[in-house]
Every structure is written in structure tokens, then in C-alpha cells.
Protein backbone atom coordinates (compact mmCIF):
# COMPACT_ATOMS: atom_id res chain seq x y z
CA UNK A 1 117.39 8.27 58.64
CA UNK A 2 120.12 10.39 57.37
CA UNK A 3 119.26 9.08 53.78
CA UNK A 4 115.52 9.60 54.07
CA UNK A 5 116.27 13.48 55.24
CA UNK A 6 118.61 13.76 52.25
CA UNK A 7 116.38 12.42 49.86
CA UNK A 8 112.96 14.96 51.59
CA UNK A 9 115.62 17.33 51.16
CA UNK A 10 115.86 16.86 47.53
CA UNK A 11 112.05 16.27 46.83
CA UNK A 12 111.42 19.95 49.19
CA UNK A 13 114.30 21.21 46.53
CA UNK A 14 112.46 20.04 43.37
CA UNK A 15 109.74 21.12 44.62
CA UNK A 16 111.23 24.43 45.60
CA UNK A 17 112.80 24.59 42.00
CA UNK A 18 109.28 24.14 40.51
CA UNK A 19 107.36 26.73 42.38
CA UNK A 20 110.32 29.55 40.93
CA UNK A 21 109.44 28.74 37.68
CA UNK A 22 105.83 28.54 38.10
CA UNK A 23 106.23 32.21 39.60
CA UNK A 24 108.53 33.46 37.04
CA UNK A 25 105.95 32.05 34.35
CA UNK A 26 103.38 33.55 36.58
CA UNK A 27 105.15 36.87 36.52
CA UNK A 28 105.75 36.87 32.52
CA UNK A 29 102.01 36.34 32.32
CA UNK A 30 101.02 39.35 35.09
CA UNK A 31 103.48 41.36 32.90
CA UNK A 32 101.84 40.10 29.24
CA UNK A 33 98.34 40.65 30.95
CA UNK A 34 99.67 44.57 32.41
CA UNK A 35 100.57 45.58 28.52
CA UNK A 36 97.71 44.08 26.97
CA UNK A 37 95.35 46.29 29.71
CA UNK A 38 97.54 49.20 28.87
CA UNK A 39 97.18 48.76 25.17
CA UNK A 40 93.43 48.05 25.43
CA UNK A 41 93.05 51.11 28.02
CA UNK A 42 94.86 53.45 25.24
CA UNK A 43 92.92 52.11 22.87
CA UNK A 44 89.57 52.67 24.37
CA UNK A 45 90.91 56.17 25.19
CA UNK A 46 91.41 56.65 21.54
CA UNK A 47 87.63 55.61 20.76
CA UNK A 48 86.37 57.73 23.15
CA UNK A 49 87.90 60.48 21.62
CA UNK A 50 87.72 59.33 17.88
CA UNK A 51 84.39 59.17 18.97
CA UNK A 52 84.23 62.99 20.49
CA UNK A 53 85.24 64.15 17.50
CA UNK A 54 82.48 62.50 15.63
CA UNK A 55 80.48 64.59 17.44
CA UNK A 56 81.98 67.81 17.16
CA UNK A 57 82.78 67.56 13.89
CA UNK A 58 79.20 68.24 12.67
CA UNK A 59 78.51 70.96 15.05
CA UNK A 60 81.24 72.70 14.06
CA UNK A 61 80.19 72.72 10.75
CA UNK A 62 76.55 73.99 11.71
CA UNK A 63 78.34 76.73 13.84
CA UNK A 64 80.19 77.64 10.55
CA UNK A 65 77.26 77.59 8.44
CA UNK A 66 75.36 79.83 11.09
CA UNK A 67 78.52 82.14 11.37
CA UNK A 68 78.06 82.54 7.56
CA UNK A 69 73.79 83.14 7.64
CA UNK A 70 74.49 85.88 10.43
CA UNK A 71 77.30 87.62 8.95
CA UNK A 72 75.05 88.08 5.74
CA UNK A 73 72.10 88.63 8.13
CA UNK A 74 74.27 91.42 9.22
CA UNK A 75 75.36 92.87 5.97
CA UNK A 76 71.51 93.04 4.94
CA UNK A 77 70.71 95.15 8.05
CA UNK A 78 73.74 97.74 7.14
CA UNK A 79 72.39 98.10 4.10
CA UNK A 80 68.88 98.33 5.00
CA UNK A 81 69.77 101.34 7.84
CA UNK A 82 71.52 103.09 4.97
CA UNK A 83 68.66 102.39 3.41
CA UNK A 84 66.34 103.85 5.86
CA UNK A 85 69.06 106.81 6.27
CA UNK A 86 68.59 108.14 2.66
CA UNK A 87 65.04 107.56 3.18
CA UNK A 88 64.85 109.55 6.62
CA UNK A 89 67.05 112.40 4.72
CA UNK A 90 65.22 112.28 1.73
CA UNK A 91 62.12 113.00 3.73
CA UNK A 92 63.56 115.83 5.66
CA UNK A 93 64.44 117.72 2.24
CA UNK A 94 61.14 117.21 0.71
CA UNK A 95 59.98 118.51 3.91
CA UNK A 96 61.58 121.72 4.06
């Protein structure tokens, strides 16, 4: 009996032995799988924002190019009410 207990004592200890490195194994995996979300989480971040910028790059240009139509748009109508000044003046000496 003594024998039999000694030997279900080694099997339970195998057995024992076995399961630890199963979970260790288990635990390099969870810790492989953790990175590999964490790279592939920072990645998609990236995307998403390499993306973003695909976006706003264009706009930004048409922003730019509408910047430069009003500032022109702008210098036009300055010179047009000077314009319309030396008219206005003009016509108020010939008036007189």
C-alpha cells in the first residue's frame, strides 16, 4: 500500500511537473499574443492616421489655393475703390 501511494505520488508529481510547463508555455504564448495585439493596435493607429492625413492633405491645399484667389480678389477691389475714388473726385471737379 505504502508502495502504491509512493508511486500515485510520483505519477500526481509528473503530472504536477507537466501542467507548470504547459502554463509557463501557456504564459509565453499570452505574452507573444499581448505584443503582437499591441503592435497590430499601433499599427492600425498609424493607418488611421496615415490615412487622416490623406485627407487633409488635399484640403489644405484647396484652402491654400482659395487663400490665394481671395487675397487677389481683394487686391482687385482696392484697386477698383481707388478706382471709383478718382472717378467720384473727378466728377465733383468737373462739377464745380
Amino acid at each position: 500500500t505504502l508502495k502504491k501511494l509512493e508511486e500515485e505520488l510520483e505519477i500526481l508529481l509528473q503530472q504536477l511537473e507537466t501542467a507548470q510547463k504547459a502554463r509557463q508555455e501557456q504564459e509565453v504564448k499570452v505574452a507573444s499574443f499581448r505584443k503582437d495585439l499591441e503592435r497590430s493596435e499601433t499599427e492600425a493607429e498609424n493607418a488611421k492616421y496615415q490615412a487622416e492625413l490623406k485627407k487633409i492633405k488635399p484640403l489644405e491645399n484647396k484652402i491654400r489655393e482659395n487663400e490665394t484667389w481671395i487675397n487677389k480678389f481683394k487686391i482687385q477691389m482696392q484697386h477698383i475703390e481707388i478706382d471709383l475714388s478718382n472717378i467720384e473726385t473727378n466728377f465733383n471737379i468737373n462739377k464745380q
